[in-house]
Protein backbone atom coordinates (compact mmCIF):
# COMPACT_ATOMS: atom_id res chain seq x y z
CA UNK A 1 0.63 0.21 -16.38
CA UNK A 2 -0.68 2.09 -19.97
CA UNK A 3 -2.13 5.79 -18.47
CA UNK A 4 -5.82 4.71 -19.48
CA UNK A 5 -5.58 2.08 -16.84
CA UNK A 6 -4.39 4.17 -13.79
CA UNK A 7 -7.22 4.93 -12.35
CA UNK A 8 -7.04 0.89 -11.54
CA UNK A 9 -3.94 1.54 -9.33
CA UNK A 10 -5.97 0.94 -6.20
CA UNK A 11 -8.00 -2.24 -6.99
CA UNK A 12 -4.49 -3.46 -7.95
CA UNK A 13 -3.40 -2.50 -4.74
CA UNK A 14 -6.16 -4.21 -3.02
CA UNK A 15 -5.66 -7.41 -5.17
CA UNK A 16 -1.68 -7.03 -4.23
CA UNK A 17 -2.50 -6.79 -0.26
CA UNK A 18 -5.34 -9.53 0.04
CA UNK A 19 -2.50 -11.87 -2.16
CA UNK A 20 0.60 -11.11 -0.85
CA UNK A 21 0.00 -9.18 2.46
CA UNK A 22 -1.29 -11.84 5.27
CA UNK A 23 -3.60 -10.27 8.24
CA UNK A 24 -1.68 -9.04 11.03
CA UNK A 25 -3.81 -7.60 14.13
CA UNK A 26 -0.46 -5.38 15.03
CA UNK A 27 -0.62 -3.46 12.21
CA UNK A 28 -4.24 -3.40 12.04
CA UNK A 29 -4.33 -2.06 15.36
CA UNK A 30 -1.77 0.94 14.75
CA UNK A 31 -3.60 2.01 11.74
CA UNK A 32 -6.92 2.10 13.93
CA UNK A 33 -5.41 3.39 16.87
CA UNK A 34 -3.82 5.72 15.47
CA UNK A 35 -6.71 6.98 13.72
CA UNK A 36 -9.01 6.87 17.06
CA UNK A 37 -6.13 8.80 18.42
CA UNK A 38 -5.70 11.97 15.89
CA UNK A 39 -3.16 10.86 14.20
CA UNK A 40 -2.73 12.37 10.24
CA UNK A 41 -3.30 9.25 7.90
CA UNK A 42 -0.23 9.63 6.54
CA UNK A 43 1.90 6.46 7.14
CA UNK A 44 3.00 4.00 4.27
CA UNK A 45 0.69 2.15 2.99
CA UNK A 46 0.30 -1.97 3.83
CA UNK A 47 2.60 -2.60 0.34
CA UNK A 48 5.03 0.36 1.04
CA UNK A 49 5.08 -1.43 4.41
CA UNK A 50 6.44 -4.63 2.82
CA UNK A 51 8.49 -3.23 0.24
CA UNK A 52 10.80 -1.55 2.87
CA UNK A 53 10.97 -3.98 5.25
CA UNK A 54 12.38 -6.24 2.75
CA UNK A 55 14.70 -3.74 1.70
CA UNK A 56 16.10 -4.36 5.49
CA UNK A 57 16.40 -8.59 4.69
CA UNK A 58 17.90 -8.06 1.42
CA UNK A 59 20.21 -6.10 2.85
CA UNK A 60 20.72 -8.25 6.21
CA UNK A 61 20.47 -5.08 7.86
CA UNK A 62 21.22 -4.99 12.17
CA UNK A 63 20.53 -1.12 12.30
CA UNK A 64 18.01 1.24 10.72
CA UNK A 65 17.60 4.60 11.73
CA UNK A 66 13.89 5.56 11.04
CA UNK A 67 13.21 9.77 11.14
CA UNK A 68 9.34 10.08 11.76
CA UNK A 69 7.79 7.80 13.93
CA UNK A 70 4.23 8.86 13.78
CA UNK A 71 2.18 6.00 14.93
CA UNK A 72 4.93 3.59 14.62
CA UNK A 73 3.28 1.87 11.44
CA UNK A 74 6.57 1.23 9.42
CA UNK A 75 8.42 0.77 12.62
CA UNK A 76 6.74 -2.99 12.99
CA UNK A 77 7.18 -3.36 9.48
CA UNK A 78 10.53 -3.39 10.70
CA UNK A 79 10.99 -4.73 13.83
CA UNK A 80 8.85 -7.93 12.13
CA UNK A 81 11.43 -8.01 9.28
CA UNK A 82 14.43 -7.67 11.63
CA UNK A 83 13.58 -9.89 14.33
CA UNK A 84 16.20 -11.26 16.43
CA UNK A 85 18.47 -9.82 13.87
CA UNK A 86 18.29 -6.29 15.16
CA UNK A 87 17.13 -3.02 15.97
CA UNK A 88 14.85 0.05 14.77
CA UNK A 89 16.24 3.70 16.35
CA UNK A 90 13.26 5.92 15.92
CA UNK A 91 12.80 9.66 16.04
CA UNK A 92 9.74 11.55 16.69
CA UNK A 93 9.03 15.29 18.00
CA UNK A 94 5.60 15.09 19.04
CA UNK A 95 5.24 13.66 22.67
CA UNK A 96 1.37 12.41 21.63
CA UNK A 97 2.81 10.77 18.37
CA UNK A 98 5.26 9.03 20.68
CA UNK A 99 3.25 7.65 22.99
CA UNK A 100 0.64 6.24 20.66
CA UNK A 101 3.40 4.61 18.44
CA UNK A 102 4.90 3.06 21.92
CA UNK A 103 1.64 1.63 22.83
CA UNK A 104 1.00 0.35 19.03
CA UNK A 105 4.53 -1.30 19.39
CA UNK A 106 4.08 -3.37 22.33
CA UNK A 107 0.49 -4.33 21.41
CA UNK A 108 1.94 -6.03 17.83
CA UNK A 109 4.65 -7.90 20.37
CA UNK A 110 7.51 -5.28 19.74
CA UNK A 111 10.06 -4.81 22.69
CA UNK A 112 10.56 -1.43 23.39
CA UNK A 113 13.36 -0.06 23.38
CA UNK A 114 14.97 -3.41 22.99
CA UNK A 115 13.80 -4.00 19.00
CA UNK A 116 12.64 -0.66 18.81
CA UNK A 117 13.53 2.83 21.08
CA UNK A 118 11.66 5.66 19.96
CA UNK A 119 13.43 8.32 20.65
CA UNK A 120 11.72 11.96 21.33
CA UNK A 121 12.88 15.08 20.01
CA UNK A 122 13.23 17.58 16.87
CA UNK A 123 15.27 15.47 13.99
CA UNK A 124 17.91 17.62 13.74
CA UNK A 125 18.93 17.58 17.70
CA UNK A 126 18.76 14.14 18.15
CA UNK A 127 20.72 12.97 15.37
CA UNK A 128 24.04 15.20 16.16
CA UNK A 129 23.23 13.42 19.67
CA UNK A 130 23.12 10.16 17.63
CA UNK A 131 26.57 11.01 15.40
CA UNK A 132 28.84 11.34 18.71
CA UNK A 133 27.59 7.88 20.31
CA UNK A 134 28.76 6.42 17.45
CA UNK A 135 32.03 8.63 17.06
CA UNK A 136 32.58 7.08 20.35
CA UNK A 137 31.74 4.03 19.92
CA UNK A 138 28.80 3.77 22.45
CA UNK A 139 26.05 2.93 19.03
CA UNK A 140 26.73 1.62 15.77
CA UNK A 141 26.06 3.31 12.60
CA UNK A 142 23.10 2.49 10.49
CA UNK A 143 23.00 -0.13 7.72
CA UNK A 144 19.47 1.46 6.47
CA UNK A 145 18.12 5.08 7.16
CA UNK A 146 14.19 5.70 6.50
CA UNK A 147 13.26 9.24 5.98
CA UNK A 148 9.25 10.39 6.42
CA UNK A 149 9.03 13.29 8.28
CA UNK A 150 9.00 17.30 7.51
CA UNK A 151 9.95 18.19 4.05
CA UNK A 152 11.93 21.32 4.91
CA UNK A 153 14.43 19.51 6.72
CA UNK A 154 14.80 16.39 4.16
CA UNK A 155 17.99 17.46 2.79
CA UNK A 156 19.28 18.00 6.62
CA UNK A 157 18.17 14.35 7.71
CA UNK A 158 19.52 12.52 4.25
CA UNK A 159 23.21 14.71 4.84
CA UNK A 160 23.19 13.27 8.21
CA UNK A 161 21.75 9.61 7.27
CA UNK A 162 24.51 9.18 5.03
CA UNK A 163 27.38 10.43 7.52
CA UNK A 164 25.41 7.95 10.60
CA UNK A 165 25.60 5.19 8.19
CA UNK A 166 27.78 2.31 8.19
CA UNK A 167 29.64 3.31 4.75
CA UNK A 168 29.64 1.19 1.79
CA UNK A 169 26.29 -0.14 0.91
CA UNK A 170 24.25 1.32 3.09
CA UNK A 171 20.80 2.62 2.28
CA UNK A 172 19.12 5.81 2.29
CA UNK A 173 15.26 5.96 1.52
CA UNK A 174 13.39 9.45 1.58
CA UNK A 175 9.32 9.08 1.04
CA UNK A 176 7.12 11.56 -0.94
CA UNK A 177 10.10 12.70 -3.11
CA UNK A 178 7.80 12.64 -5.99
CA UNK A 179 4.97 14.10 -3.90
CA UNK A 180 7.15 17.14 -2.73
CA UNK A 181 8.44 18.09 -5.86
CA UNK A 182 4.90 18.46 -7.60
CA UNK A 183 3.69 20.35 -4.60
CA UNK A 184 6.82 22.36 -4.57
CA UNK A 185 7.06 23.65 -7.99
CA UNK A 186 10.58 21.65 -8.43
CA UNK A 187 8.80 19.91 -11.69
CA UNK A 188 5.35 20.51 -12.81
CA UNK A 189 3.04 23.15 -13.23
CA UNK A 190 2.63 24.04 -9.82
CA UNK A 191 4.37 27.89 -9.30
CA UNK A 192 8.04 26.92 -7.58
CA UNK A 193 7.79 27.83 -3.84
CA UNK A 194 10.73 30.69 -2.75
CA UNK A 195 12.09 28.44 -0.34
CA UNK A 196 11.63 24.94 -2.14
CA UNK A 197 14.61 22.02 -1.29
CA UNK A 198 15.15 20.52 -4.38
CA UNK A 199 16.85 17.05 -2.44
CA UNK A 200 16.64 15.38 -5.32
CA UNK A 201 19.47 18.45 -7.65
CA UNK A 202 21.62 17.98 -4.02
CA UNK A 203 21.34 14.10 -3.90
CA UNK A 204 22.68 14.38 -7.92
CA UNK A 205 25.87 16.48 -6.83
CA UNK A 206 26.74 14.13 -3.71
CA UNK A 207 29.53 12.12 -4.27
CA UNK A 208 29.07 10.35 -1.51
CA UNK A 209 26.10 8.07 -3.07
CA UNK A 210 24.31 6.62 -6.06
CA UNK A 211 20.52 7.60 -6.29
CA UNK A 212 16.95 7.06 -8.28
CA UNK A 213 13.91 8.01 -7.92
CA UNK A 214 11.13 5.78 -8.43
CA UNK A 215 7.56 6.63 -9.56
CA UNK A 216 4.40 4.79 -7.64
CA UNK A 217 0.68 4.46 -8.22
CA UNK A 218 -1.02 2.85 -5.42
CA UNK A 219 -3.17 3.63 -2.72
CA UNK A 220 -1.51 6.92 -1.87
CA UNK A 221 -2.34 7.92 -5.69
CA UNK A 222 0.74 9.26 -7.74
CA UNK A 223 4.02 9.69 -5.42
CA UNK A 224 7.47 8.06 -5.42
CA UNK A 225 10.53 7.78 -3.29
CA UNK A 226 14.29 8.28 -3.39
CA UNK A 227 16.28 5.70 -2.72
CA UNK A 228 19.96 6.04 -2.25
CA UNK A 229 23.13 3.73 -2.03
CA UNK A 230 26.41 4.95 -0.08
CA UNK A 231 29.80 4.51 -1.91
């Protein structure tokens, strides 16, 4: 939209949602519950929600690997996109998180761990754990890897997204790229932090993908994501 319209980008949103986005008590529930819970209000918003969860049926995905549970908010975008077709492998470090996003699971109908395990744990323990089940053959690799959790580690999780994924046309998605390089200095007028990860400069010199960024207005203001497709 034309910059002296912007500051429309959330009665757009709203007009997008109450169009396009049909009631669900589920995911009305996790957001409240959540909330009533202490839980940071920090999970995708309702059209983010949709947007990747038809990322997962365009790409007939069977597997996603999701790092950052939180309340488990895009995890029944998910499971709801991929019913019967298959399964959500979530990772979150905070035992409180965990729980909450279990209980917000089951009460939208989500099997757990059947359509979705939540798995507990720091990132970057569980997912060696995850790369030798499926050097061994006891877990398949991932046809879609979601990526919302601690900045710091983002270049860490997409290394090892791309080496748990199935290959060839797999997706990698990493949230708040735009948001983290504003904050970080990386572009922008912000002073650069010492130990700022510029993912995006790595995910240029990988030659083990194809990558964009793309630029969002919405309800979570100015951000963007990087999304990623494995050669």
């Amino acid at each position: 939209m034309p910059l002296e319209h912007i500051d429309q980008c959330k009665a757009v949103d709203a007009y997008v949602k109450q169009h396009l986005i049909p009631a669900d008590k589920g995911l009305e529930n996790a957001h409240t519950n959540s909330t009533k819970n202490g839980l940071p209000m920090i999970a995708v918003s309702p059209i983010q929600g949709k947007f990747v969860s038809m990322l997962t049926t365009i790409g007939s995905a069977r597997n996603v690997l999701e790092i950052g549970t939180l309340g488990g908010y895009s995890s029944i975008w998910f499971a709801q996109a991929m019913k019967g077709r298959g399964k959500v492998t979530s990772i979150e470090v905070d035992p409180h998180h965990r729980d909450v996003a279990i209980d917000n699971l089951r009460t939208a109908g989500v099997q757990v761990p059947e359509e979705v395990d939540v798995l507990l744990g720091a990132g970057l323990d569980v997912l060696p754990k995850l790369a030798a089940e499926i050097e061994k053959g006891e877990r398949e690799p991932f046809d879609f890897v979601f990526i919302d959790a601690d900045w710091e580690n983002h270049w860490n999780y997409f290394d090892f997204g791309v080496k748990l994924s199935k290959g060839k046309g797999a997706l990698v998605y990493v949230d708040n790229t735009v948001q983290n390089m504003l904050e970080s200095g990386i572009v922008g007028t912000n002073e650069r932090e010492k130990d700022a990860v510029d993912l995006v400069a790595k995910v240029g010199r990988d030659d083990r993908v194809d990558a964009v960024v793309m630029q969002t207005v919405g309800a979570k203001s100015h951000d963007g994501f990087l999304l990623a497709v494995v050669k």
